[in-house]
C-alpha atoms as a PDB file:
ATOM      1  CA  UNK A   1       0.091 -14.995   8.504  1.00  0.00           C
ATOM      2  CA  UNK A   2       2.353 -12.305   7.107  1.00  0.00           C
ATOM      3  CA  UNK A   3       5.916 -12.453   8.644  1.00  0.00           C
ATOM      4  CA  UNK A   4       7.886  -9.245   9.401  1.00  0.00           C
ATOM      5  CA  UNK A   5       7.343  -6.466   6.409  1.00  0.00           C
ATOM      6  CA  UNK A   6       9.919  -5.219   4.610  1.00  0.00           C
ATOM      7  CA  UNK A   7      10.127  -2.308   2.614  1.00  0.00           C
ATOM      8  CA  UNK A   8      10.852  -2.804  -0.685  1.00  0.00           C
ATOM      9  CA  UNK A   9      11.002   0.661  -2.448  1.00  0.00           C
ATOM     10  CA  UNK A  10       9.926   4.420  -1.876  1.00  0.00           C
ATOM     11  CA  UNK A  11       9.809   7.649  -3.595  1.00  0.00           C
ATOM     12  CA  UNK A  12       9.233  10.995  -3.509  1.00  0.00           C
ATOM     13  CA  UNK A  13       9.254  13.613  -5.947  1.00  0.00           C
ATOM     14  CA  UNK A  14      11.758  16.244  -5.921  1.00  0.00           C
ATOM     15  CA  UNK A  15      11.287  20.065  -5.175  1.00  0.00           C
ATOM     16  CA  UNK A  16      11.028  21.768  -7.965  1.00  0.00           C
ATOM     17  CA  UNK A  17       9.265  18.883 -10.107  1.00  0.00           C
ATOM     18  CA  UNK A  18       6.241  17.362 -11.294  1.00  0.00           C
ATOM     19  CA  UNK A  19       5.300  13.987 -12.691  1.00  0.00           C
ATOM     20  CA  UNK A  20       2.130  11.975 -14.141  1.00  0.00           C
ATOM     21  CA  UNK A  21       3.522   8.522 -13.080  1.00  0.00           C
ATOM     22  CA  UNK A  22       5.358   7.223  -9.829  1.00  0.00           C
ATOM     23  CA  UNK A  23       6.700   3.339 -11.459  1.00  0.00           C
ATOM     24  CA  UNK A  24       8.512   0.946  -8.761  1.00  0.00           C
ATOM     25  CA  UNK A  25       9.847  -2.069  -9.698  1.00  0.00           C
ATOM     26  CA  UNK A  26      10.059  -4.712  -6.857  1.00  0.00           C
ATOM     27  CA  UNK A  27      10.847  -8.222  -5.466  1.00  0.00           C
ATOM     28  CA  UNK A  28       7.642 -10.441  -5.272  1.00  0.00           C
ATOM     29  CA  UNK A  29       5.785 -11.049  -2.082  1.00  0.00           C
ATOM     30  CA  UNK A  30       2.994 -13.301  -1.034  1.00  0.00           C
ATOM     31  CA  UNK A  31       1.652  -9.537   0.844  1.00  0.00           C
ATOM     32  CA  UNK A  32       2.041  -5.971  -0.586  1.00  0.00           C
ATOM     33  CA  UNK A  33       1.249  -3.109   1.462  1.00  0.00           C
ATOM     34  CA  UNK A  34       1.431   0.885  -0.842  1.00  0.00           C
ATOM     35  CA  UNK A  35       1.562   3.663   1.197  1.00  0.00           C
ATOM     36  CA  UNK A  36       0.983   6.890  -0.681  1.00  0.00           C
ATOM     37  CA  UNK A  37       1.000  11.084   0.485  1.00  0.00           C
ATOM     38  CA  UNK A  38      -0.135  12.674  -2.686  1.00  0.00           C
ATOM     39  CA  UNK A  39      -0.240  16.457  -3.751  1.00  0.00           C
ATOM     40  CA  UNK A  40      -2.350  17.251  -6.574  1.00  0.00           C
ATOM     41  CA  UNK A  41      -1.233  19.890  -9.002  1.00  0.00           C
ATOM     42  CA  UNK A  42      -5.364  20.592 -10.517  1.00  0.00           C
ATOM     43  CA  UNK A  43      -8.677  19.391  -9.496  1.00  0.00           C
ATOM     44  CA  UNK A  44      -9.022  17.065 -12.720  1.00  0.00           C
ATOM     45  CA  UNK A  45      -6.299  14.604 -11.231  1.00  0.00           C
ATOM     46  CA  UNK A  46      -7.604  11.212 -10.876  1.00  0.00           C
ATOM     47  CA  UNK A  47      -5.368   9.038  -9.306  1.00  0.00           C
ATOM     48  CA  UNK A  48      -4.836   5.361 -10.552  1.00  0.00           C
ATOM     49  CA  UNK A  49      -2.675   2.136 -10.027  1.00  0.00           C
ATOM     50  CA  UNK A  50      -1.500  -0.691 -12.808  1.00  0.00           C
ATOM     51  CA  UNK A  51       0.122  -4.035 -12.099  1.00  0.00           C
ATOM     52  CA  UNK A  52       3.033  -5.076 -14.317  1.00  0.00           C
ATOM     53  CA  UNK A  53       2.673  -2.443 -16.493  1.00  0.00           C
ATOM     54  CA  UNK A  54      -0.684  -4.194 -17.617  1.00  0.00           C
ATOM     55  CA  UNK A  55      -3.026  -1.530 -19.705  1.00  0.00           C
ATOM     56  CA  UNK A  56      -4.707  -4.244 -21.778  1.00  0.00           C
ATOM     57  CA  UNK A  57      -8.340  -3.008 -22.719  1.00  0.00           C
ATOM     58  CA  UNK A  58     -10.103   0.425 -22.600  1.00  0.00           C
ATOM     59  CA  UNK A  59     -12.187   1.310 -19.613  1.00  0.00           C
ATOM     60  CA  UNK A  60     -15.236  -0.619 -19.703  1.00  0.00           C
ATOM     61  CA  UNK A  61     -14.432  -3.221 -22.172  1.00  0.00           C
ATOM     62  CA  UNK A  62     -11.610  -6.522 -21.630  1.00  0.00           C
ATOM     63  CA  UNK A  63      -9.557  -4.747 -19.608  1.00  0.00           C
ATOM     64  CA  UNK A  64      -8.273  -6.853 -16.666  1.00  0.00           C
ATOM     65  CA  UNK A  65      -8.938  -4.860 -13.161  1.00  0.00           C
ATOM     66  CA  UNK A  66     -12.854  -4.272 -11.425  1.00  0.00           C
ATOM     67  CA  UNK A  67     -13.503  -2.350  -8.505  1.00  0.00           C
ATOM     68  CA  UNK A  68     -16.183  -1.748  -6.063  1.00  0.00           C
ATOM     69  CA  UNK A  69     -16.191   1.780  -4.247  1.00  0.00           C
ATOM     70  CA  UNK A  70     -17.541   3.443  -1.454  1.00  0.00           C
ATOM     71  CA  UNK A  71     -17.230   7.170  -1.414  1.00  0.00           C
ATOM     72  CA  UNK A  72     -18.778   8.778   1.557  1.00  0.00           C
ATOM     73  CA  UNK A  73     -21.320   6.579   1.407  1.00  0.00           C
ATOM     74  CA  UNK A  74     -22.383   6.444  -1.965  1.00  0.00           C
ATOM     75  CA  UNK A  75     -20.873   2.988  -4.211  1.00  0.00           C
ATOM     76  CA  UNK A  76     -20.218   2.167  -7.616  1.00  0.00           C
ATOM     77  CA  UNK A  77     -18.412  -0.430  -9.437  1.00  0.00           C
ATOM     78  CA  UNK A  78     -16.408  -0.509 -12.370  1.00  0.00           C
ATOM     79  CA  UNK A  79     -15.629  -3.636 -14.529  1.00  0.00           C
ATOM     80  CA  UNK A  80     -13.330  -4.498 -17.577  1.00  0.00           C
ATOM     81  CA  UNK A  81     -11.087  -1.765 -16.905  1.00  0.00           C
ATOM     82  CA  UNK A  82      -7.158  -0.606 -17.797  1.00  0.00           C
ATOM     83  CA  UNK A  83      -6.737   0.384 -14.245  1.00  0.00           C
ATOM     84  CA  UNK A  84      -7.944   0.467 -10.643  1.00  0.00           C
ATOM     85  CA  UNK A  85      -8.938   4.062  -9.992  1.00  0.00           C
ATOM     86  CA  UNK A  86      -8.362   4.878  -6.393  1.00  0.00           C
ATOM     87  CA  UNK A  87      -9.513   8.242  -6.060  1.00  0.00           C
ATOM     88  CA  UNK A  88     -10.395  11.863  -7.734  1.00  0.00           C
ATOM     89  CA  UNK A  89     -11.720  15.263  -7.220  1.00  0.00           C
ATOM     90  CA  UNK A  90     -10.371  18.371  -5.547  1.00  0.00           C
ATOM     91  CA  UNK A  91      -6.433  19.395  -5.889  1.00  0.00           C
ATOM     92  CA  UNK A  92      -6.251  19.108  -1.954  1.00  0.00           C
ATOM     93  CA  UNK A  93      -3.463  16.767  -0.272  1.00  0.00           C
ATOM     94  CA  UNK A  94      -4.722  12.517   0.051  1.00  0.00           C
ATOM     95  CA  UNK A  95      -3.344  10.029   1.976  1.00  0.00           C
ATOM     96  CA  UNK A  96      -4.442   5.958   1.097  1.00  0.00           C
ATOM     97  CA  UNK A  97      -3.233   2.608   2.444  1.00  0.00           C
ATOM     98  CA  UNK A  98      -3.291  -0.372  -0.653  1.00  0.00           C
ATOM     99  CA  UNK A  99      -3.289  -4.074   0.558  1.00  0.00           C
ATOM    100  CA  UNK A 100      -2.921  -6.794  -1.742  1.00  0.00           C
ATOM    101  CA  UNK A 101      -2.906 -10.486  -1.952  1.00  0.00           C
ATOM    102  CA  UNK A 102       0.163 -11.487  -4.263  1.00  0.00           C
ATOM    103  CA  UNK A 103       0.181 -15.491  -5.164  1.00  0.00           C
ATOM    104  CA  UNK A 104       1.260 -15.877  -8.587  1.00  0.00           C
ATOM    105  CA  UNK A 105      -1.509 -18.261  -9.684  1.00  0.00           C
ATOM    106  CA  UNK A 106      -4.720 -16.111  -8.486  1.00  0.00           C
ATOM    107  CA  UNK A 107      -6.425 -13.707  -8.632  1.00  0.00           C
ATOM    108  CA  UNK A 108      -4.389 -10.370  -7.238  1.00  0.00           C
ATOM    109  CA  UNK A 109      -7.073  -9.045  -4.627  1.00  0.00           C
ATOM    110  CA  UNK A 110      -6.722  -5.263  -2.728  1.00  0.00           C
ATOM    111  CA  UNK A 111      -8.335  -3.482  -0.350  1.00  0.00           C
ATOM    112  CA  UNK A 112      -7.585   0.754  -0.514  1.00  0.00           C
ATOM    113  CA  UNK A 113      -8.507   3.043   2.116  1.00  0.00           C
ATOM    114  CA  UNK A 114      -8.572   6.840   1.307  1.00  0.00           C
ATOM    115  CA  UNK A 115      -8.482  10.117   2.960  1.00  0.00           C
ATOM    116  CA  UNK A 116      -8.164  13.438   1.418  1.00  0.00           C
ATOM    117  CA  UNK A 117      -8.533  16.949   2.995  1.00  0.00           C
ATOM    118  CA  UNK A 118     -11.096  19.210   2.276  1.00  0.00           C
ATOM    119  CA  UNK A 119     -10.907  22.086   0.307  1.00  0.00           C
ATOM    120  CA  UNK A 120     -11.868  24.032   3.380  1.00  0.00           C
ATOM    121  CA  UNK A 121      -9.099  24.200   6.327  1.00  0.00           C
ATOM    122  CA  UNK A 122      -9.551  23.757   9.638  1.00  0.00           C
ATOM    123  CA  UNK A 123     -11.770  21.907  11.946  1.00  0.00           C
ATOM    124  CA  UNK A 124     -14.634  22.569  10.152  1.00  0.00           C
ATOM    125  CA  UNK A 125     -13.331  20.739   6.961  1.00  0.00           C
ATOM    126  CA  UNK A 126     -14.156  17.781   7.397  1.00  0.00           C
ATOM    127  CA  UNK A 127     -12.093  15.680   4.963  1.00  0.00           C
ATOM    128  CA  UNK A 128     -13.414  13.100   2.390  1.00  0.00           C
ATOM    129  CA  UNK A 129     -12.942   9.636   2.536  1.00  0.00           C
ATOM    130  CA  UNK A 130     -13.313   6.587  -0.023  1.00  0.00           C
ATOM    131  CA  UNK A 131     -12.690   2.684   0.436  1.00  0.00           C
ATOM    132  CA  UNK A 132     -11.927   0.525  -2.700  1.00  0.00           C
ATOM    133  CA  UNK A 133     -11.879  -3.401  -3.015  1.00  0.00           C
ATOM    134  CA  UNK A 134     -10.664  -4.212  -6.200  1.00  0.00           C
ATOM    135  CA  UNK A 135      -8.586  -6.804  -8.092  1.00  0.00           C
ATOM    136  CA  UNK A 136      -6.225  -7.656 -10.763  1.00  0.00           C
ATOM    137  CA  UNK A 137      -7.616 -10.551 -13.038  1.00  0.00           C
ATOM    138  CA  UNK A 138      -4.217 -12.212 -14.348  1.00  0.00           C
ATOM    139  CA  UNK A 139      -3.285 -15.470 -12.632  1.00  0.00           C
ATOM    140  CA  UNK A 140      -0.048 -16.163 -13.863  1.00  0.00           C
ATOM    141  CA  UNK A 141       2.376 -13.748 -12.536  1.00  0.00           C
ATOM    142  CA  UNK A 142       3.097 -12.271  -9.141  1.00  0.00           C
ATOM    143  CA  UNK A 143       3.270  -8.340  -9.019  1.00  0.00           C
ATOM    144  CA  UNK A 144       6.934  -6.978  -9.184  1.00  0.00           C
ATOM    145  CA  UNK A 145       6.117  -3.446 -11.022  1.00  0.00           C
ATOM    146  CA  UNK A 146       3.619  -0.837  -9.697  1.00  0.00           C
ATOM    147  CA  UNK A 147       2.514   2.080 -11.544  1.00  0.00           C
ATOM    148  CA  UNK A 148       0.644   4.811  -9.875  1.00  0.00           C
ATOM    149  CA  UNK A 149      -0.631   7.763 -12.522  1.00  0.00           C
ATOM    150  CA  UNK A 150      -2.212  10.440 -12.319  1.00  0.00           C
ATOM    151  CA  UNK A 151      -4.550  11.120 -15.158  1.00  0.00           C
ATOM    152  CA  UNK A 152      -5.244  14.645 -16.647  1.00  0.00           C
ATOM    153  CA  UNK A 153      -2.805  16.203 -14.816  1.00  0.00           C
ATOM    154  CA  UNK A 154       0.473  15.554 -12.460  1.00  0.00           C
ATOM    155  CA  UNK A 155       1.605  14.563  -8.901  1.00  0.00           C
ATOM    156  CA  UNK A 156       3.134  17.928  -7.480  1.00  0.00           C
ATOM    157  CA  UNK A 157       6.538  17.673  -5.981  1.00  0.00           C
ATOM    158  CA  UNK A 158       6.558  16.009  -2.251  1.00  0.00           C
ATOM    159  CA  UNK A 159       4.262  13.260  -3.068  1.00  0.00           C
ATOM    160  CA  UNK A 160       5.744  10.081  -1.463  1.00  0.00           C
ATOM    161  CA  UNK A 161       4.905   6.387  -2.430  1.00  0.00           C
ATOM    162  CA  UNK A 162       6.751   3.742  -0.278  1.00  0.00           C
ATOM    163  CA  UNK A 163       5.984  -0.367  -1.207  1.00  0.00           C
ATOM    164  CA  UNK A 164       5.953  -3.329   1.875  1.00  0.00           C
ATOM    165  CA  UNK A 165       5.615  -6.950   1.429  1.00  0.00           C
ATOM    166  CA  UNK A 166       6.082  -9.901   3.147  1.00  0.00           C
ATOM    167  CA  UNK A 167       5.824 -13.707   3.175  1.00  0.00           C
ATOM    168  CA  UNK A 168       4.321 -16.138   5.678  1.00  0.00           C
ATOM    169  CA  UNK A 169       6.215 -16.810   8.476  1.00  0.00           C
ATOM    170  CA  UNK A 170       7.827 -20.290   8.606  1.00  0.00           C
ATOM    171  CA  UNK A 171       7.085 -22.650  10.710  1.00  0.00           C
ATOM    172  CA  UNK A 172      10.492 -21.962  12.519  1.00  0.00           C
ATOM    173  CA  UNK A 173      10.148 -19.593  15.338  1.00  0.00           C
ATOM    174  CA  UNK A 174      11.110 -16.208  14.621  1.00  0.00           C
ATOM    175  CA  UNK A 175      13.748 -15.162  17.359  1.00  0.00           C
ATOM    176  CA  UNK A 176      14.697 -11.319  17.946  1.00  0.00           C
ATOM    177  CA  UNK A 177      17.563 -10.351  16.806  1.00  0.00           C
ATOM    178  CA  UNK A 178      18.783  -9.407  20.140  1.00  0.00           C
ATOM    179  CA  UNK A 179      22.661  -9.263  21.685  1.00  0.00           C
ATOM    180  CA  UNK A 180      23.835 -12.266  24.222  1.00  0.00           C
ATOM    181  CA  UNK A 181      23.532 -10.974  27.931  1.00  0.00           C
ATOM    182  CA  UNK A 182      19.992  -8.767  27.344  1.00  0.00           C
ATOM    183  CA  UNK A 183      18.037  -8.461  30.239  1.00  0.00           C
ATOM    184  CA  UNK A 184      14.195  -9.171  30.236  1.00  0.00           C
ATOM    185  CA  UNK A 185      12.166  -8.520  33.447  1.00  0.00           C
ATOM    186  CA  UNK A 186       8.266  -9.767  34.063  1.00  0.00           C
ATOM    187  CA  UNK A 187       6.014  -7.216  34.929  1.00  0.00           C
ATOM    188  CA  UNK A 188       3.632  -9.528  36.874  1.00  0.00           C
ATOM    189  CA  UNK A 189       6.205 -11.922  38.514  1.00  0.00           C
ATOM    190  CA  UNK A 190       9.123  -9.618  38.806  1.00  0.00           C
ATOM    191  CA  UNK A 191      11.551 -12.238  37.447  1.00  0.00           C
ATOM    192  CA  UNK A 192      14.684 -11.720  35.247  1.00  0.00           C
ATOM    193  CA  UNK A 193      15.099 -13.287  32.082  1.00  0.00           C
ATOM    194  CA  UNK A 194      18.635 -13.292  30.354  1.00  0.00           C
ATOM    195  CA  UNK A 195      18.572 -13.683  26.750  1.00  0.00           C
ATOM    196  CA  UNK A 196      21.766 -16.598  25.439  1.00  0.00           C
ATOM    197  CA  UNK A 197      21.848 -14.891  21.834  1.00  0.00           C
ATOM    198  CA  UNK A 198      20.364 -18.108  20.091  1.00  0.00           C
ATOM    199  CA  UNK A 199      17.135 -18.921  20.698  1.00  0.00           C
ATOM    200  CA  UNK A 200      16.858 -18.886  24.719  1.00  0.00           C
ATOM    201  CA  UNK A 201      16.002 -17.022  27.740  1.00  0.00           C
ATOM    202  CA  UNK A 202      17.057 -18.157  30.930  1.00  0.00           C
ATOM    203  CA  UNK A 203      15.816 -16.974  33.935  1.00  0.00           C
ATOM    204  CA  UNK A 204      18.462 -15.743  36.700  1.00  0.00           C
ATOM    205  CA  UNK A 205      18.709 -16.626  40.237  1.00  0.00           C
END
């Protein structure tokens, strides 16, 4: 199981500025978790992810990432390709979630689940919504660079990307990182628990 996560970069794109790629480098972990907000400056955008900078192939032919969609309902896969695609369509704000299994020697697996608003406001817009399961084919390096694009046009200025990973947790317990003297009270039992800043808690009498 994944120990605590940790956040390992973020961005967000100044006012006043545009861009057609949103690159973090970061330290390798066993779990990655992407969180992205993205504003679309046209309809054409189609947003996309890379690993390691890795654009080997053309779409459709030895390229090193496949995907199987869902969108609303209706699925597709892609094969071969230069890139995951994650999602496309209207210039309306998206929010996705990207998990991904990173050991070094297999295959990099992810899971993406998408939202994006309708073009109508309001409760009667109901928004759109796409799940990807995808992978990364190369199975001799962990992930430590991610490259979100957008293709055919640019991210518009407040679109955030922040990166979590973790390990699995050791086999030594994890203790909080709490101060010596902290109090701790069952709810069932009513007893009081004092914590001894190690690895302890003693109950008081």
């Amino acid at each position: 199981m994944a120990s605590s996560w940790e956040r390992l970069a973020t961005y967000t794109i100044p006012s006043g500025q545009t861009s057609n790629t949103i690159s973090r480098t970061i330290t390798a972990k066993r779990y990655l978790r992407i969180e992205g907000y993205i504003l679309k400056t046209s309809s054409s955008t189609e947003l996309v992810v890379r690993f390691n900078d890795d654009s080997s192939g053309t779409h459709g032919s030895s390229g090193n990432y496949a995907r199987r969609k869902f969108n609303n309902g209706s699925g597709g896969t892609d094969e071969n390709g230069n890139k995951l695609e994650l999602i496309g369509g209207e210039a309306t704000p998206a929010y996705f979630t990207m998990c991904i299994g990173n050991i070094a020697d297999r295959e990099k697996l992810c899971t993406t689940q998408i939202v994006r608003a309708s073009t109508d406001t309001g409760v009667d817009g109901v928004p759109f919504r796409a799940e990807n399961f995808g992978k990364w084919v190369n199975t001799t390096h962990p992930i430590t660079q991610i490259d979100l694009l957008s293709v055919s046009s640019t991210f518009a200025a407040g679109s955030t990307v922040t990166i979590w990973g973790a390990d699995d947790q050791g086999t030594t317990p994890f203790y909080p990182n709490l101060s010596n003297g902290t109090l701790f009270e069952e709810s069932d039992t009513g007893k009081i628990y004092m914590w001894d800043g190690t690895d302890t808690w003693n109950e008081m009498t």
